[in-house]
N, C-alpha and C. Protein backbone atom coordinates (compact mmCIF):
# COMPACT_ATOMS: atom_id res chain seq x y z
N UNK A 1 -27.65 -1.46 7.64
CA UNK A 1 -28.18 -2.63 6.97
C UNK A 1 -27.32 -3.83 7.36
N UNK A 2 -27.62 -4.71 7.56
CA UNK A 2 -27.28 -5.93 7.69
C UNK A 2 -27.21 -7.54 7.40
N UNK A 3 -26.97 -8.51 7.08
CA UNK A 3 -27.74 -9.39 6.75
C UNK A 3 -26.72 -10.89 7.56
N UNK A 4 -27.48 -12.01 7.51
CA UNK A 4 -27.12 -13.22 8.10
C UNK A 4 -26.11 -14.42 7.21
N UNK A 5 -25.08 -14.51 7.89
CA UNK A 5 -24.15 -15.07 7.40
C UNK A 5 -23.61 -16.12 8.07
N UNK A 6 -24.37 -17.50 8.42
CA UNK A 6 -23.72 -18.81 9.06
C UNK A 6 -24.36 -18.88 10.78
N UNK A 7 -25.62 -18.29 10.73
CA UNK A 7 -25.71 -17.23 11.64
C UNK A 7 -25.47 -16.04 12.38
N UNK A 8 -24.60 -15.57 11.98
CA UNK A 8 -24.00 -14.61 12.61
C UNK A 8 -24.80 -13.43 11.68
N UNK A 9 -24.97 -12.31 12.75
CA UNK A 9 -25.15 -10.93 12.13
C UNK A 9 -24.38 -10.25 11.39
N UNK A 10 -24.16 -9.97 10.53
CA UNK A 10 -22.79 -8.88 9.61
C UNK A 10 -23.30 -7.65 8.95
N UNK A 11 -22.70 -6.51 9.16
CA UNK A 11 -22.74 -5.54 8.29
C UNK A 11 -22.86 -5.62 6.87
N UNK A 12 -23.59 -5.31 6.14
CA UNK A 12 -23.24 -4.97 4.03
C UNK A 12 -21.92 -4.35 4.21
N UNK A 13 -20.71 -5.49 3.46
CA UNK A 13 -19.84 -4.50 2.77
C UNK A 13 -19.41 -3.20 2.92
N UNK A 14 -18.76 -2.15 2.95
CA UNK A 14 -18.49 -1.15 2.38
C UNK A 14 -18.49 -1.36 0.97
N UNK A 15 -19.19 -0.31 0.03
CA UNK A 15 -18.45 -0.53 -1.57
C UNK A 15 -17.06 -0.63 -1.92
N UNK A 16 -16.08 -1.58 -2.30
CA UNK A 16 -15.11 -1.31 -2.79
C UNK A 16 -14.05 -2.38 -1.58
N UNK A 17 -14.75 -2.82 -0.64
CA UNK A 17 -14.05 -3.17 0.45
C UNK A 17 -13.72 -4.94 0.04
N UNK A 18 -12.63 -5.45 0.43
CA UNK A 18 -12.32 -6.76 0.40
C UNK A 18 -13.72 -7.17 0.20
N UNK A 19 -14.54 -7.35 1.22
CA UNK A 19 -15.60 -8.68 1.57
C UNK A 19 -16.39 -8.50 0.26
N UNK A 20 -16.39 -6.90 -0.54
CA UNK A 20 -17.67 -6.49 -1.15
C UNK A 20 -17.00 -6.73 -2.68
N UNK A 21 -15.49 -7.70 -2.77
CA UNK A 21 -15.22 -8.04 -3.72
C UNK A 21 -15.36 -9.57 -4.42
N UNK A 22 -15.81 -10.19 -3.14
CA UNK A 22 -16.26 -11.72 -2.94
C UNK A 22 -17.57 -11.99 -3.38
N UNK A 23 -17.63 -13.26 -4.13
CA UNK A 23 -19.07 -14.08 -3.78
C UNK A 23 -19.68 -14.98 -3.05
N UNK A 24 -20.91 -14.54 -2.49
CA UNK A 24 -21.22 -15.60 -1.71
C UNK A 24 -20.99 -16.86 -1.63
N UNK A 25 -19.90 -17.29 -2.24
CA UNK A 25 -19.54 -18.70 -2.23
C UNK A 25 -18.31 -18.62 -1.46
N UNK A 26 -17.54 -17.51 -2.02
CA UNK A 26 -15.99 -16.85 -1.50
C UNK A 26 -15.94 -16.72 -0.27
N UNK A 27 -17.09 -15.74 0.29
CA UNK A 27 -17.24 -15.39 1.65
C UNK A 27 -17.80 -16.48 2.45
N UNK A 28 -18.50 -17.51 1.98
CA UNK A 28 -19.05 -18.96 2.85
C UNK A 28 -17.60 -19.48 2.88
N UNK A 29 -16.68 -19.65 1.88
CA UNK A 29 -15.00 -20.49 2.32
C UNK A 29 -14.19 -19.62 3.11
N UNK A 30 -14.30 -17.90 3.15
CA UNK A 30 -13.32 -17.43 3.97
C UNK A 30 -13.75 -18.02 5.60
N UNK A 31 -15.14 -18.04 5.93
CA UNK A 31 -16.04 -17.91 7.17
C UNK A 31 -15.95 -19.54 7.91
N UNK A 32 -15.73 -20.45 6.96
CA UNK A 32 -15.20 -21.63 7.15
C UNK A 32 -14.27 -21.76 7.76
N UNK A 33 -12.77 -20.62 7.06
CA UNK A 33 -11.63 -21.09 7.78
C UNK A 33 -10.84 -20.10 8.77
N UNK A 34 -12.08 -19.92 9.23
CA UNK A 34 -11.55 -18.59 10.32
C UNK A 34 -12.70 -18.78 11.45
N UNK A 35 -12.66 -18.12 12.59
CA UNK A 35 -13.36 -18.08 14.07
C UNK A 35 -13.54 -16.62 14.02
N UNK A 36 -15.02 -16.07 14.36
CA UNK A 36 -15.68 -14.34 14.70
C UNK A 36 -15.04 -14.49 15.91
N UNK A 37 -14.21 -13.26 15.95
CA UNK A 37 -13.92 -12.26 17.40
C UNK A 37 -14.68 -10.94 17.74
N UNK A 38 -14.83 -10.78 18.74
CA UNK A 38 -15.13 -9.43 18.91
C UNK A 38 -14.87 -8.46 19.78
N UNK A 39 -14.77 -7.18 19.74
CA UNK A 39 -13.70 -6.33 20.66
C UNK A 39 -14.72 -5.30 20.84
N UNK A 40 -14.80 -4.90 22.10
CA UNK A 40 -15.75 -2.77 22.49
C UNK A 40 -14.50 -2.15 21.91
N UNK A 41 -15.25 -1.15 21.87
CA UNK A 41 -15.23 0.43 21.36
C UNK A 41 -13.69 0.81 22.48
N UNK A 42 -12.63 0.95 21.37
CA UNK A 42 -11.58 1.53 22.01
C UNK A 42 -10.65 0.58 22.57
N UNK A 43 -10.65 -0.63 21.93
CA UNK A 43 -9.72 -1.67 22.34
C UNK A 43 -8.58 -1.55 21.33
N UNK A 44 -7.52 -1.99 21.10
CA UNK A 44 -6.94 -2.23 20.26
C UNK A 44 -6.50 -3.86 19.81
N UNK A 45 -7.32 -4.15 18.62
CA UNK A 45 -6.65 -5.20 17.83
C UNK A 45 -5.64 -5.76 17.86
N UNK A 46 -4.49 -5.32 16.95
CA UNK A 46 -3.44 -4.70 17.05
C UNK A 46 -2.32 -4.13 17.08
N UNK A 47 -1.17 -4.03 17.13
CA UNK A 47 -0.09 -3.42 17.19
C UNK A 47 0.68 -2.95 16.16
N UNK A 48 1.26 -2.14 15.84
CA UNK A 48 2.26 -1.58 15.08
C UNK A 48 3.39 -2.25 15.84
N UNK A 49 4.35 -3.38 14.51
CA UNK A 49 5.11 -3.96 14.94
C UNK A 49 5.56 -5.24 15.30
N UNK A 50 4.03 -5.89 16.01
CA UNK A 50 3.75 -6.94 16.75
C UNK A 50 3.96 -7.91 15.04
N UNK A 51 4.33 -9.21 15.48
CA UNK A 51 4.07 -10.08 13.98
C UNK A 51 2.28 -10.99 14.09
N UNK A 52 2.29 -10.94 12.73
CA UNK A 52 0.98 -11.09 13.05
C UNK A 52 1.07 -12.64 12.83
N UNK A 53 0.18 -13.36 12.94
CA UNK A 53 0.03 -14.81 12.85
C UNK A 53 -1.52 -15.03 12.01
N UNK A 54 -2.41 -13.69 11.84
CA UNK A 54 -3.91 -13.78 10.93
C UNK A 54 -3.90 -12.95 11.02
N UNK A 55 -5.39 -13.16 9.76
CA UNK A 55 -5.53 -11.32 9.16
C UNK A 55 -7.07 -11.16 9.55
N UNK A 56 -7.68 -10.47 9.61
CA UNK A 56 -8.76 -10.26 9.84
C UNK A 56 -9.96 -9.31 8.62
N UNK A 57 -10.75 -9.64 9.16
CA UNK A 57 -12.01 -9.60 7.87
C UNK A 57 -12.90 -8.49 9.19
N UNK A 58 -13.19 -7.20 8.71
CA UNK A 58 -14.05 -6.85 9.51
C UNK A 58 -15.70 -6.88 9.32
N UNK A 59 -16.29 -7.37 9.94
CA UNK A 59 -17.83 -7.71 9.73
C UNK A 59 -18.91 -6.44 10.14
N UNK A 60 -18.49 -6.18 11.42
CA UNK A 60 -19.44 -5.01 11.93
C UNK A 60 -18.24 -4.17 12.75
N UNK A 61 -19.11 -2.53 12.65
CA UNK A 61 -17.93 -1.81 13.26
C UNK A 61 -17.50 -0.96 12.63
N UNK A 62 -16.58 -0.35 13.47
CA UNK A 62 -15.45 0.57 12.20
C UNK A 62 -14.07 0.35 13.88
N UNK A 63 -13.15 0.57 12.74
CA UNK A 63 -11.94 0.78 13.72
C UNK A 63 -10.81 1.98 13.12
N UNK A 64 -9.87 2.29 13.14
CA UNK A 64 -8.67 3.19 13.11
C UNK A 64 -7.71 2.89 12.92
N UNK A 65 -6.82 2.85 11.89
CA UNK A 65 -5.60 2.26 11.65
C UNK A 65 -4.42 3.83 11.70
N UNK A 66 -3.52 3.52 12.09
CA UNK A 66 -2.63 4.42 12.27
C UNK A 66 -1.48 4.18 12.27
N UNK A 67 -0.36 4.78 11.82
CA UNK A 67 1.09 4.27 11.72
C UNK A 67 2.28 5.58 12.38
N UNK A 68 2.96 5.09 12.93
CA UNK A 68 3.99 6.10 13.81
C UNK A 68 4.94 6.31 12.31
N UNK A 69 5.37 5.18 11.76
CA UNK A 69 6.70 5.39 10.75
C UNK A 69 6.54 6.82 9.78
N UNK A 70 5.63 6.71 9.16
CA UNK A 70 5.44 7.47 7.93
C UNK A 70 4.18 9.01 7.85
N UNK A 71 3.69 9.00 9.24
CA UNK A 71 3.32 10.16 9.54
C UNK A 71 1.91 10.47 8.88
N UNK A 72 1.50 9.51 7.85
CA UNK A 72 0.05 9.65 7.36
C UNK A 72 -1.11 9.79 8.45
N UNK A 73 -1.84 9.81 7.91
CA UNK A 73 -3.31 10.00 8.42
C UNK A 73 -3.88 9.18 8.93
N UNK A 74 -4.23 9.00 10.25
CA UNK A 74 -5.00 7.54 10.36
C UNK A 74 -6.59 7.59 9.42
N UNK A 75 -6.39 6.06 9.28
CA UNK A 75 -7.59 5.61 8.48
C UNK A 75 -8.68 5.04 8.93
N UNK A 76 -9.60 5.43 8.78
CA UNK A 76 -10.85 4.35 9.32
C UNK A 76 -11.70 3.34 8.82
N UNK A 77 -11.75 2.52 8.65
CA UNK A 77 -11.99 1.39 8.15
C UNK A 77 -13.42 1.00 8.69
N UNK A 78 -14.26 0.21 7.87
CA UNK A 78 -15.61 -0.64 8.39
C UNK A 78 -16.01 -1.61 7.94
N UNK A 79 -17.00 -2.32 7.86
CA UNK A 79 -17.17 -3.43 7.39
C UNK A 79 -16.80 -3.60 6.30
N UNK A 80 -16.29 -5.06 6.24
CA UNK A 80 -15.70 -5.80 4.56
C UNK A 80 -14.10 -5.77 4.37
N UNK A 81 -13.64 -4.58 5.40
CA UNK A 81 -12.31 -4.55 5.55
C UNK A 81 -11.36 -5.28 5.77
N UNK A 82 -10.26 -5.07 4.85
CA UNK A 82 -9.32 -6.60 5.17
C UNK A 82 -8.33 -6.01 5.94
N UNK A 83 -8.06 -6.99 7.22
CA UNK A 83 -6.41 -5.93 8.13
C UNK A 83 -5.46 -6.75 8.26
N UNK A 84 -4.57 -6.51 8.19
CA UNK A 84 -3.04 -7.30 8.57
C UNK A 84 -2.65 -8.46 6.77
N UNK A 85 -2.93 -7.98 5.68
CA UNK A 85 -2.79 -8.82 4.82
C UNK A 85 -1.57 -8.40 4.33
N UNK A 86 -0.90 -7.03 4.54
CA UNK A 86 0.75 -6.90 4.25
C UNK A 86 1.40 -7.74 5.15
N UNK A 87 1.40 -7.73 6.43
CA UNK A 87 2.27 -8.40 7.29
C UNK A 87 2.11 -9.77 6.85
N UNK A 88 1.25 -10.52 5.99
CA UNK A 88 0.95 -11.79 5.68
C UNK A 88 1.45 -12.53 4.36
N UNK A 89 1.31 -11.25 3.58
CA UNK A 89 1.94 -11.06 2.39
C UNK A 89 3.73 -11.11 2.45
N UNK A 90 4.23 -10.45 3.07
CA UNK A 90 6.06 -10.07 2.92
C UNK A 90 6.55 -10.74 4.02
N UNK A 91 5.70 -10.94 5.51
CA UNK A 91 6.34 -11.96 6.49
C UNK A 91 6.76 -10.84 7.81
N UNK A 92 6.70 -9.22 7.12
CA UNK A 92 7.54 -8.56 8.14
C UNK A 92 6.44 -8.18 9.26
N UNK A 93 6.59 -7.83 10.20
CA UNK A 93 5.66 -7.11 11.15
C UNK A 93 4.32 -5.86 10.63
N UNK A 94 3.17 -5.91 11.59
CA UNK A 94 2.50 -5.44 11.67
C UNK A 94 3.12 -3.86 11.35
N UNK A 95 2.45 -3.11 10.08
CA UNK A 95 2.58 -1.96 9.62
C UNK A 95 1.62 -0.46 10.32
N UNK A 96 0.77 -1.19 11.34
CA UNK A 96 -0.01 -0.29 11.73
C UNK A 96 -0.68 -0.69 12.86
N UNK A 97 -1.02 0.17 13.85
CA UNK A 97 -2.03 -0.02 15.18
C UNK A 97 -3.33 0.22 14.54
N UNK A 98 -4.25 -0.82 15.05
CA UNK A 98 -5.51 -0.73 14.77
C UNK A 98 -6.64 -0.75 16.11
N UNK A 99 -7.35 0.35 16.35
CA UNK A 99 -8.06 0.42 17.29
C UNK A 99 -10.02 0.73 16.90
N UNK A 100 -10.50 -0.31 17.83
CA UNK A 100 -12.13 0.00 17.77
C UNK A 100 -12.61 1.19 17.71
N UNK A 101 -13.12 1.94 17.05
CA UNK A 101 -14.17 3.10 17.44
C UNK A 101 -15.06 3.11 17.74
N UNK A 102 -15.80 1.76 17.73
CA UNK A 102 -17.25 1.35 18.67
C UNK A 102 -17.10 -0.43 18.44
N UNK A 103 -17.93 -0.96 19.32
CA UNK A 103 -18.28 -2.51 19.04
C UNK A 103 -18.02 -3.05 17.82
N UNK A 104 -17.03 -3.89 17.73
CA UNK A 104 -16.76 -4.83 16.48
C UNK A 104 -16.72 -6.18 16.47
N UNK A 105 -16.51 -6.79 15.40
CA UNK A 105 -16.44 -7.96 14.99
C UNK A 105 -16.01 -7.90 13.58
N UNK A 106 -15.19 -9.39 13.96
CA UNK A 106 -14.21 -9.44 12.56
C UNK A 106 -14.00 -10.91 12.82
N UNK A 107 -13.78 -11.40 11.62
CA UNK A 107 -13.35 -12.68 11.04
C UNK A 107 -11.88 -12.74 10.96
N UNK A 108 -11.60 -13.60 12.06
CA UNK A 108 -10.01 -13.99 12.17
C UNK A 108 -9.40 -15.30 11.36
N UNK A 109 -8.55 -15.34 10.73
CA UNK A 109 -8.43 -16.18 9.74
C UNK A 109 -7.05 -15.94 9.74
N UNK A 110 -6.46 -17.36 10.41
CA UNK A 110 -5.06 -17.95 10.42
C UNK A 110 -4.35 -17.90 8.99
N UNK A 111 -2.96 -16.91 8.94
CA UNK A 111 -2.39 -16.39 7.93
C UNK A 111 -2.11 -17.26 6.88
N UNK A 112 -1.95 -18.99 6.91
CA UNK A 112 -1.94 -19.94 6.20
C UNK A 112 -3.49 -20.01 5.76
N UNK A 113 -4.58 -19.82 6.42
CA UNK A 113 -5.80 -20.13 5.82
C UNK A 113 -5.94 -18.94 4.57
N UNK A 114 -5.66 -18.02 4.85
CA UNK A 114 -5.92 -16.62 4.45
C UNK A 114 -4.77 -16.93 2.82
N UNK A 115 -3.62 -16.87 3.05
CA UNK A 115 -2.80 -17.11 1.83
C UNK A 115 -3.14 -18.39 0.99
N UNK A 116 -3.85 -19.49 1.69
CA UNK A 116 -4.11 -20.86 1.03
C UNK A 116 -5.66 -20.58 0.02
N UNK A 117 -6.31 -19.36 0.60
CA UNK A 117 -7.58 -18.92 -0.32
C UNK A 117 -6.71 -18.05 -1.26
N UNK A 118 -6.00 -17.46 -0.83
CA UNK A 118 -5.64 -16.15 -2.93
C UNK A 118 -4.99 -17.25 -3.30
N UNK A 119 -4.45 -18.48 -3.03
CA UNK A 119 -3.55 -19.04 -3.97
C UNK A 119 -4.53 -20.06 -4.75
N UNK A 120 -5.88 -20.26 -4.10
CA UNK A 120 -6.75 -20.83 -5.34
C UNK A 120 -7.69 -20.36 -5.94
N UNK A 121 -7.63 -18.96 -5.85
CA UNK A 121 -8.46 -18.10 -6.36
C UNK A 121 -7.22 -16.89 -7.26
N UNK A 122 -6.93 -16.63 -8.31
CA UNK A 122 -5.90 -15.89 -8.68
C UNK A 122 -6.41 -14.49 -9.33
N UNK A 123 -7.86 -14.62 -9.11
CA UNK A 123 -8.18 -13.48 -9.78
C UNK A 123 -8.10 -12.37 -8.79
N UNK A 124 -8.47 -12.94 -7.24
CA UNK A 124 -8.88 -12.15 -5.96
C UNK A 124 -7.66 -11.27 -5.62
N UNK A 125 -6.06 -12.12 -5.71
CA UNK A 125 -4.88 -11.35 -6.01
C UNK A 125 -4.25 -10.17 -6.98
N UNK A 126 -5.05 -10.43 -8.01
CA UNK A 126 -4.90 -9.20 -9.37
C UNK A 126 -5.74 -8.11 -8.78
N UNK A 127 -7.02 -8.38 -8.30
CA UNK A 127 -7.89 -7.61 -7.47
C UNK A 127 -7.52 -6.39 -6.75
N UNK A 128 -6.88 -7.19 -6.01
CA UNK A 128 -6.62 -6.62 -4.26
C UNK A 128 -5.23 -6.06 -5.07
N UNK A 129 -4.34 -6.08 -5.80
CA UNK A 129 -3.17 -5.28 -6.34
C UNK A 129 -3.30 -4.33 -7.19
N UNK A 130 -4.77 -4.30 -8.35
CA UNK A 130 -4.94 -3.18 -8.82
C UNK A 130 -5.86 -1.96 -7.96
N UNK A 131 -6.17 -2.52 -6.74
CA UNK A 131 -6.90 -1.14 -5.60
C UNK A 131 -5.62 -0.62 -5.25
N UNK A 132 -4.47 -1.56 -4.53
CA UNK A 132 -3.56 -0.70 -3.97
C UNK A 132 -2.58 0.16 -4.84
N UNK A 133 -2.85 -0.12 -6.21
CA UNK A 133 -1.90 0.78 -6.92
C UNK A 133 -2.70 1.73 -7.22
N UNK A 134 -3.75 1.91 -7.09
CA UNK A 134 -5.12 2.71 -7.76
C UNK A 134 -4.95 3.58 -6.30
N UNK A 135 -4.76 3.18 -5.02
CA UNK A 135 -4.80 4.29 -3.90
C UNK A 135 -3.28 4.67 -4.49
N UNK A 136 -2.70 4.31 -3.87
CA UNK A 136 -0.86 4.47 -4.05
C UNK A 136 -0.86 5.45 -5.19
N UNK A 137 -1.22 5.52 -6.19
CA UNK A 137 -1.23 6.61 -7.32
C UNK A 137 -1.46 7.78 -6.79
N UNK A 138 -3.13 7.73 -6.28
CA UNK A 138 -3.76 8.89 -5.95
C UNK A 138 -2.99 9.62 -4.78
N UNK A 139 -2.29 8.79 -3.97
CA UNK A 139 -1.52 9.26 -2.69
C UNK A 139 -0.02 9.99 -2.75
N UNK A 140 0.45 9.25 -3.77
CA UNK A 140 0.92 10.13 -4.58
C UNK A 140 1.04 11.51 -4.97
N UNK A 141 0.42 11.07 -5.82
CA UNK A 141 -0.44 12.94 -6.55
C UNK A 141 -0.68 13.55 -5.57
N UNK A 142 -1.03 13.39 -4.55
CA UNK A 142 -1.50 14.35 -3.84
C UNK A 142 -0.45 15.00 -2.93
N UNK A 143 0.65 14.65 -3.02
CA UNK A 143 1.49 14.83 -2.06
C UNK A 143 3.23 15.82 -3.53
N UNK A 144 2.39 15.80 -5.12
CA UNK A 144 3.18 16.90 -5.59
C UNK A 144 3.19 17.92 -5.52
């Protein structure tokens, strides 16, 4: 499913995903202050390590996130997905390699544009902190 956004083609959301926590008003100001990129199947985004300078919004696609440090599972991610918002958040380097698993597109959005939207929106921040403690719990548990 799909639908039209500024023209551009985009995927629906994932349930539960960044984009699918926005309103169409939210997602018309993120799309404002960012430029669509797009990458084939098996590129890498990228880097574990690298510092990032934006975060990205994935629109269509799925890609693979993976981390050398901590030995987890890589993750796969798809539309609505938000990437690189720790490295944006704390300042330190990219926490994970992220690679295409088929044709994508994502909304690139310069790390000042990206932090200058949660800081006038304060609810979107309580948001995005009660998912990661809500995974972080479960990841947890699972590992007593």
């Amino acid at each position: 499913m799909s639908s039209t956004t500024m023209g551009q083609t985009t995927s629906v959301p994932e349930p539960g995903s960044f984009l699918a926590m926005l309103t169409t008003d939210e997602r018309n100001d993120l799309m404002a202050g960012g430029s669509v990129r797009a990458w084939a199947a098996g590129e890498t985004i990228f880097q574990e390590e690298d510092h990032g300078t934006s975060v990205l919004i994935l629109l269509s696609g799925q890609v693979q996130a993976s981390s050398m440090d901590d030995g987890s599972v890589p993750v796969v991610l798809g539309p609505g997905s938000l990437l690189g918002e720790i490295s944006a958040i704390n300042g330190q380097p990219r926490s994970a390699t992220v690679r295409t698993l088929e044709p994508t597109r994502a909304l690139v959005l310069p790390i000042e544009e990206y932090l200058a939207f949660l800081q006038e929106r304060s609810q979107i921040p309580i948001a995005l902190m009660r998912r990661y403690l809500e995974r972080s719990i479960s990841i947890d548990c699972t590992r007593i």
